[in-house]
N, C-alpha and C. Protein backbone atom coordinates (compact mmCIF):
# COMPACT_ATOMS: atom_id res chain seq x y z
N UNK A 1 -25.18 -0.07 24.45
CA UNK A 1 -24.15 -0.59 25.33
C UNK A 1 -24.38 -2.09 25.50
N UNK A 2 -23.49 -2.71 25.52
CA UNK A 2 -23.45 -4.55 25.59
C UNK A 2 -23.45 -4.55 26.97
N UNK A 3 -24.86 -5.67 27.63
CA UNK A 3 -24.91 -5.87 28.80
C UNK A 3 -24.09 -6.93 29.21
N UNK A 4 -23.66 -6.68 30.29
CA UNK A 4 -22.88 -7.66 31.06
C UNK A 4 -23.22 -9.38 30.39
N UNK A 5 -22.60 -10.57 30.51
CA UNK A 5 -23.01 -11.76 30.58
C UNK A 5 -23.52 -12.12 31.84
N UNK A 6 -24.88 -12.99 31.80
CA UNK A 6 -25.61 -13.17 33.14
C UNK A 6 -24.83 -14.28 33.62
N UNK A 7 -23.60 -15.03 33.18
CA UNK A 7 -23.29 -16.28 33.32
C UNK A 7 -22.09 -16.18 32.98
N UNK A 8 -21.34 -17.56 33.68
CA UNK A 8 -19.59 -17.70 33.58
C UNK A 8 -19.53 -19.30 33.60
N UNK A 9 -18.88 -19.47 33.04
CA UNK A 9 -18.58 -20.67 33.06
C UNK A 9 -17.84 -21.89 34.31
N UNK A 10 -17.74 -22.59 34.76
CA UNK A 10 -17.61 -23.28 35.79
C UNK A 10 -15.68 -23.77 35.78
N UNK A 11 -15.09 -23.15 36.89
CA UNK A 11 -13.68 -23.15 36.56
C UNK A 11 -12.88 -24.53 36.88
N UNK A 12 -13.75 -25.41 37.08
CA UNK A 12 -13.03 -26.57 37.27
C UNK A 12 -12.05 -27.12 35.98
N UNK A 13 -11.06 -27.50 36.27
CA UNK A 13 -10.47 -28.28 35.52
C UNK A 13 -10.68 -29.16 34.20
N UNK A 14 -11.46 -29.96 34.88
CA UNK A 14 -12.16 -31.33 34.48
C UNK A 14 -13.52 -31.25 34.41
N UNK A 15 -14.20 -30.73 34.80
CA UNK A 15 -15.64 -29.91 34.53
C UNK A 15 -15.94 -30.66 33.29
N UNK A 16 -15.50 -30.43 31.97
CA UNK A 16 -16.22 -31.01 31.03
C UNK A 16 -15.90 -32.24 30.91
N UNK A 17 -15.34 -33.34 31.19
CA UNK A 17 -15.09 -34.38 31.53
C UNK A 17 -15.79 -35.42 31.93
N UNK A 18 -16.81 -34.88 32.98
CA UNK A 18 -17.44 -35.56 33.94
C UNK A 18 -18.61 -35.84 33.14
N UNK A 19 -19.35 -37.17 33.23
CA UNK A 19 -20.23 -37.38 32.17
C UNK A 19 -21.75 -37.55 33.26
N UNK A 20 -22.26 -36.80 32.78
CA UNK A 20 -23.72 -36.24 33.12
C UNK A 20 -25.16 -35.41 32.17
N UNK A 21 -25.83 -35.87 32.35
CA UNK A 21 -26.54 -35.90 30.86
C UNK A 21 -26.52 -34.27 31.19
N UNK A 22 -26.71 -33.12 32.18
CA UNK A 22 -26.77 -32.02 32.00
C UNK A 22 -25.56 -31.16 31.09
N UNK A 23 -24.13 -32.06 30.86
CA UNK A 23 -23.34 -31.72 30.02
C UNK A 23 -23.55 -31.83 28.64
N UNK A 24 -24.19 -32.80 28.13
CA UNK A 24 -24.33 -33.34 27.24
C UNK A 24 -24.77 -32.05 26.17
N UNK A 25 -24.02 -31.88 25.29
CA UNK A 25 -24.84 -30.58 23.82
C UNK A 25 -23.97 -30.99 22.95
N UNK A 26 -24.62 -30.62 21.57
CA UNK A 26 -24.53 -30.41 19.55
C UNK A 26 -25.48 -31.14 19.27
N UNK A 27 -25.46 -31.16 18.51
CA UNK A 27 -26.66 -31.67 17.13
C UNK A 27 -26.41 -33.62 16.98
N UNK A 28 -27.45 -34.19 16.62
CA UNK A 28 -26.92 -35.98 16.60
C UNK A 28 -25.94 -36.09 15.42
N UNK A 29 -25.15 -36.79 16.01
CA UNK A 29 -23.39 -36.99 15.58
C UNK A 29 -22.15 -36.22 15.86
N UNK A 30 -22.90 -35.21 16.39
CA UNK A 30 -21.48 -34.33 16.90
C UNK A 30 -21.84 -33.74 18.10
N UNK A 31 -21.84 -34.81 19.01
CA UNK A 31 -22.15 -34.50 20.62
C UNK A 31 -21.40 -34.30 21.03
N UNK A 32 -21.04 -33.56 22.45
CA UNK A 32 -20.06 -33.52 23.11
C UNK A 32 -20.73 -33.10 24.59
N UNK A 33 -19.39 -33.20 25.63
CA UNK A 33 -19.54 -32.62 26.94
C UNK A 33 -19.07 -31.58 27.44
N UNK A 34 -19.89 -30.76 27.41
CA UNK A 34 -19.36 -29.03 28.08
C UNK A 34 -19.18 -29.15 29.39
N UNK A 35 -18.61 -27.91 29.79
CA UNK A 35 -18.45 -27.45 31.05
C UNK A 35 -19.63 -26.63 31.65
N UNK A 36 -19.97 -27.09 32.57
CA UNK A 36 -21.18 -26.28 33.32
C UNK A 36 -21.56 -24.46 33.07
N UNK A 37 -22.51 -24.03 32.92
CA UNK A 37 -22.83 -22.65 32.87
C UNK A 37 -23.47 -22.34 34.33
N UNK A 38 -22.99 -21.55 35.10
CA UNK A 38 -23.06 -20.84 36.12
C UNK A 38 -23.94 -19.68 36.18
N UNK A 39 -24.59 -19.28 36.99
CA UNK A 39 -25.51 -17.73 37.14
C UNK A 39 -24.63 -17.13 38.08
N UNK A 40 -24.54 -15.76 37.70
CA UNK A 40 -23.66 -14.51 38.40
C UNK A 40 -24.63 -13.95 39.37
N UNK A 41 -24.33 -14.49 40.83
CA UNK A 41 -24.87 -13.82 41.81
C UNK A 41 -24.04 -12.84 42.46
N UNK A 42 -24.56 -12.00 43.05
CA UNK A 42 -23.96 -11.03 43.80
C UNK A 42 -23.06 -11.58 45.35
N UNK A 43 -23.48 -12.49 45.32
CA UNK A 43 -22.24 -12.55 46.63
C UNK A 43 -21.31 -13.86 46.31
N UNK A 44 -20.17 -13.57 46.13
CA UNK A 44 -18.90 -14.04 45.85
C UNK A 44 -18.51 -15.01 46.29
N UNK A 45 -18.64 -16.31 46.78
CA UNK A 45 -18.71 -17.68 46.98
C UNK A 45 -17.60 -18.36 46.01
N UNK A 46 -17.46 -19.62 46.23
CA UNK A 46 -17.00 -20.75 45.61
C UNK A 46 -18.07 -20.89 44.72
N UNK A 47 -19.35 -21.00 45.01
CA UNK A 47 -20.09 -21.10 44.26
C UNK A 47 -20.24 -20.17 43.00
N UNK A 48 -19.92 -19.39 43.25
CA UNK A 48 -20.00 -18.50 41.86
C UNK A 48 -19.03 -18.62 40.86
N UNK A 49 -17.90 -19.54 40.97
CA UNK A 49 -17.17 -20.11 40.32
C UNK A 49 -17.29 -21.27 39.90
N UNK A 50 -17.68 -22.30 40.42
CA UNK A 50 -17.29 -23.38 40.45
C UNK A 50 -19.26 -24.15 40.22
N UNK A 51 -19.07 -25.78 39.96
CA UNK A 51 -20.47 -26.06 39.57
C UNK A 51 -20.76 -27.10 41.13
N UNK A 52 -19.14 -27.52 41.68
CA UNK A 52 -19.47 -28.52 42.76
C UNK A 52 -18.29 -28.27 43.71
N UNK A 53 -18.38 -28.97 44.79
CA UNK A 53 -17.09 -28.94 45.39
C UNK A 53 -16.24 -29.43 45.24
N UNK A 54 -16.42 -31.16 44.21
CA UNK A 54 -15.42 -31.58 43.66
C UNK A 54 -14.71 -30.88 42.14
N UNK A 55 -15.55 -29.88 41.60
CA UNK A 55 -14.60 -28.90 40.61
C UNK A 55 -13.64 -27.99 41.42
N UNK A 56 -14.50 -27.44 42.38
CA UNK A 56 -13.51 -26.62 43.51
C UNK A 56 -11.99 -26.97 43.70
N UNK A 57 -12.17 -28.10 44.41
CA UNK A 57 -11.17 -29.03 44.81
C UNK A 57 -10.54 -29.33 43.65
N UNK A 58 -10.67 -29.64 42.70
CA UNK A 58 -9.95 -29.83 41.38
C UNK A 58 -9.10 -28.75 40.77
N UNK A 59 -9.23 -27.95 40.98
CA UNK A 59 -9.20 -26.42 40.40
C UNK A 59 -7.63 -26.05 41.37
N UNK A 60 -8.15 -26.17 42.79
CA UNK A 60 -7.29 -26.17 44.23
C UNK A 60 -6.10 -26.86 43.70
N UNK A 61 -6.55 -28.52 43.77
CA UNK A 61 -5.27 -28.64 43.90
C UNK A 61 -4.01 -29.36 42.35
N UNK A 62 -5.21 -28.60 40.92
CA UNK A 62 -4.44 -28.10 39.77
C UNK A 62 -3.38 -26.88 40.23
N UNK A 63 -4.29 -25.67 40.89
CA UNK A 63 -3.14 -24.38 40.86
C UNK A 63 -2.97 -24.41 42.60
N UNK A 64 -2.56 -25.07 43.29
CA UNK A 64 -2.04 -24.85 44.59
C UNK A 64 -1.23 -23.89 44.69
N UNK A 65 0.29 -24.07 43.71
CA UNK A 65 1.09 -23.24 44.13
C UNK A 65 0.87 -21.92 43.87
N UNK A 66 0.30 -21.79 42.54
CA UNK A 66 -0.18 -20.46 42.23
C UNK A 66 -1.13 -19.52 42.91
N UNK A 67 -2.33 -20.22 43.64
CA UNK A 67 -2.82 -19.95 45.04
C UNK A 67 -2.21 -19.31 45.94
N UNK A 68 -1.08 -20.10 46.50
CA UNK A 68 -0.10 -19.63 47.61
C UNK A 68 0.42 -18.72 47.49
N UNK A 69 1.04 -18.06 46.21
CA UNK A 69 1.66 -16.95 45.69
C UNK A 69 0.80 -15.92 45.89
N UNK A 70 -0.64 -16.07 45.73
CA UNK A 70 -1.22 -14.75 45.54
C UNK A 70 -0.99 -14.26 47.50
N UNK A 71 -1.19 -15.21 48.44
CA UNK A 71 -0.52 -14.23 49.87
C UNK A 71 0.04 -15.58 50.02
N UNK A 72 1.08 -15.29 50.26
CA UNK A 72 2.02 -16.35 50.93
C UNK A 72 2.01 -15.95 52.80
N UNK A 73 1.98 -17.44 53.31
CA UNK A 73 1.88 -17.31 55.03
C UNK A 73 3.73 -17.40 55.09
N UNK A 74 3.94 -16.21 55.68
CA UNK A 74 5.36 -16.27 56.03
C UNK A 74 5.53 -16.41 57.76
N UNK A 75 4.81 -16.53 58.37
CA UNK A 75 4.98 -16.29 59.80
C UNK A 75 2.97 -17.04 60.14
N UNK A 76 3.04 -17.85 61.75
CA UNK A 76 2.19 -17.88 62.03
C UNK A 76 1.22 -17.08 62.52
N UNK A 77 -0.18 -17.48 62.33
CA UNK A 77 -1.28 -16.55 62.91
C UNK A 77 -1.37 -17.37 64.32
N UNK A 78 -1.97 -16.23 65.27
CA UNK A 78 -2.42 -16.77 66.49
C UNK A 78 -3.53 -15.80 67.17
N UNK A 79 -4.29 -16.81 67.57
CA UNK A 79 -5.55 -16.21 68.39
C UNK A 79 -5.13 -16.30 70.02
N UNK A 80 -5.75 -15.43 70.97
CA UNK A 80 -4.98 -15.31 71.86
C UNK A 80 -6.01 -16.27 72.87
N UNK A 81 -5.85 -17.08 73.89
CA UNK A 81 -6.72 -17.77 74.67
C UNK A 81 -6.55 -17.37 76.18
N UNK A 82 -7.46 -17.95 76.93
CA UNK A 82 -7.45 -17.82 78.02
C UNK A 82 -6.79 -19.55 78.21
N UNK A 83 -5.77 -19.42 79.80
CA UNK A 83 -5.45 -20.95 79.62
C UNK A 83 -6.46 -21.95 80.12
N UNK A 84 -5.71 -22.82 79.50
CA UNK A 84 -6.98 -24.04 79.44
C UNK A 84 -7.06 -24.34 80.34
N UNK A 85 -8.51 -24.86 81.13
CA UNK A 85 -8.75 -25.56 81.58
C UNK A 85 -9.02 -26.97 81.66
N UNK A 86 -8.62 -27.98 82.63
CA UNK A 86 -9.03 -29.42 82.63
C UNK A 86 -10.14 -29.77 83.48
N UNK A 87 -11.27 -30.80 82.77
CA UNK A 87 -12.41 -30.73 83.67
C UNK A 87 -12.37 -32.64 84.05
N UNK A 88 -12.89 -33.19 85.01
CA UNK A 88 -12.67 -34.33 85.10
C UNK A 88 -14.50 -34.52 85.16
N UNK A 89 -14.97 -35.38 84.60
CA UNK A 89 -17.01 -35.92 84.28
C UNK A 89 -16.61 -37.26 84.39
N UNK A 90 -17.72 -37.41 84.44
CA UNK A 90 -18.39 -39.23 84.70
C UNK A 90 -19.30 -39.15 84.26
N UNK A 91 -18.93 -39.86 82.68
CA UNK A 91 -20.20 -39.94 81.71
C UNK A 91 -20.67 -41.57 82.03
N UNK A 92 -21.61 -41.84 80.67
CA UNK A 92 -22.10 -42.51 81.28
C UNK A 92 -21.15 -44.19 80.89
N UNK A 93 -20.19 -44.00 80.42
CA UNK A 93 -18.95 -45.23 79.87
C UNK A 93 -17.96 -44.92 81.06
N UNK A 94 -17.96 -44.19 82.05
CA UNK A 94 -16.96 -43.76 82.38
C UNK A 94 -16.57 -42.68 83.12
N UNK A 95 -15.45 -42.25 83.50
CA UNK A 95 -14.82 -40.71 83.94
C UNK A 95 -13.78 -40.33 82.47
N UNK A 96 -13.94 -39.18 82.63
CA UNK A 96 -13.14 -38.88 81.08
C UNK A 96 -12.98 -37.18 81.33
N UNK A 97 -11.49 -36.89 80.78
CA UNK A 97 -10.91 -35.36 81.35
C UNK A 97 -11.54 -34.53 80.62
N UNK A 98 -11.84 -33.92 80.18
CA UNK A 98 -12.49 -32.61 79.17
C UNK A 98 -11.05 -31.18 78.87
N UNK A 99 -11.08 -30.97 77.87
CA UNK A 99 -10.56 -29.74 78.33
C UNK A 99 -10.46 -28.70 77.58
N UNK A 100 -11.37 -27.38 78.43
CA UNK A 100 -12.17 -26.31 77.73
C UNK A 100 -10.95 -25.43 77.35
N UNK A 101 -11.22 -24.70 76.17
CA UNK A 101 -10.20 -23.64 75.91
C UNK A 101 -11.10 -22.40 75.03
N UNK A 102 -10.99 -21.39 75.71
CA UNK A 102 -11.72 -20.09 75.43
C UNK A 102 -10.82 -19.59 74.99
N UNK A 103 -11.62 -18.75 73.87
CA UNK A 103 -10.96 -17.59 73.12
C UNK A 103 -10.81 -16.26 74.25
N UNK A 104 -9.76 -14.98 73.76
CA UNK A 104 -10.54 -14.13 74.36
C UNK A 104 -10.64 -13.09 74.03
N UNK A 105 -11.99 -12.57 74.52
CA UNK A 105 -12.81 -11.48 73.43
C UNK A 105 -11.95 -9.99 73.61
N UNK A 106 -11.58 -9.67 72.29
CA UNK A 106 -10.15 -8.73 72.05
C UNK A 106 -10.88 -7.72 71.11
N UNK A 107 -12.54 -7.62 71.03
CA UNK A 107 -12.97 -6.97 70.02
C UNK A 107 -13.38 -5.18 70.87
N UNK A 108 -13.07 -5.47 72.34
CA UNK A 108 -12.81 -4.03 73.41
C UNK A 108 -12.30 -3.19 73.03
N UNK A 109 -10.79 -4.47 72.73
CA UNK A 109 -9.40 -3.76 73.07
C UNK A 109 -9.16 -2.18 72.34
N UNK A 110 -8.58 -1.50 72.69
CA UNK A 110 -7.66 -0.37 72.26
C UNK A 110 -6.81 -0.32 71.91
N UNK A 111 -5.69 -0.17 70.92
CA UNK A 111 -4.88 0.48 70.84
C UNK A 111 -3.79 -1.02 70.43
């Protein structure tokens, strides 16, 4: 049976592009710049895709729209709060308003 590949390649865009001697492979005269080789860890990250955050980001905002498609936000999300409070301090520049806003804990609730 053919074992899995321990490795994937790095999905950035531009990945091979970027000039860094760790890209650098072939034989003298026919060099070139690859794309990063990745290790397959078990927990599912950006990182397990990608070699940096600027491939990440590259990758993002190559397929944005195609992104959006996979769940499209049709309606807003909302967390529910307690109302805010305003606090008035006297730091040490000054008096200056504060103003606290708590979540609230809905992990009780029923039903």
């Amino acid at each position: 049976m053919a074992r899995m590949s321990e490795h994937i390649w790095c999905h950035g865009p531009e990945c091979h592009t970027y000039v860094t001697t760790d890209r650098v492979r072939g034989s003298k005269g026919s060099k070139v710049l690859r794309t990063r080789k990745l290790k397959i860890y078990s927990n599912r990250t950006m990182y397990s895709y990608f070699c940096s955050q600027y491939c990440y980001q590259t990758f993002a905002d190559k397929y944005v729209e195609q992104i959006i498609r996979i769940a499209p936000r049709t309606e807003p999300l909302e967390t529910r709060i307690e109302d805010p409070k305003k606090e008035t301090e006297q730091g040490h520049y000054g008096t200056y308003t504060r103003t606290i806003i708590n979540k609230l804990d809905e992990s009780n609730n029923v039903g």
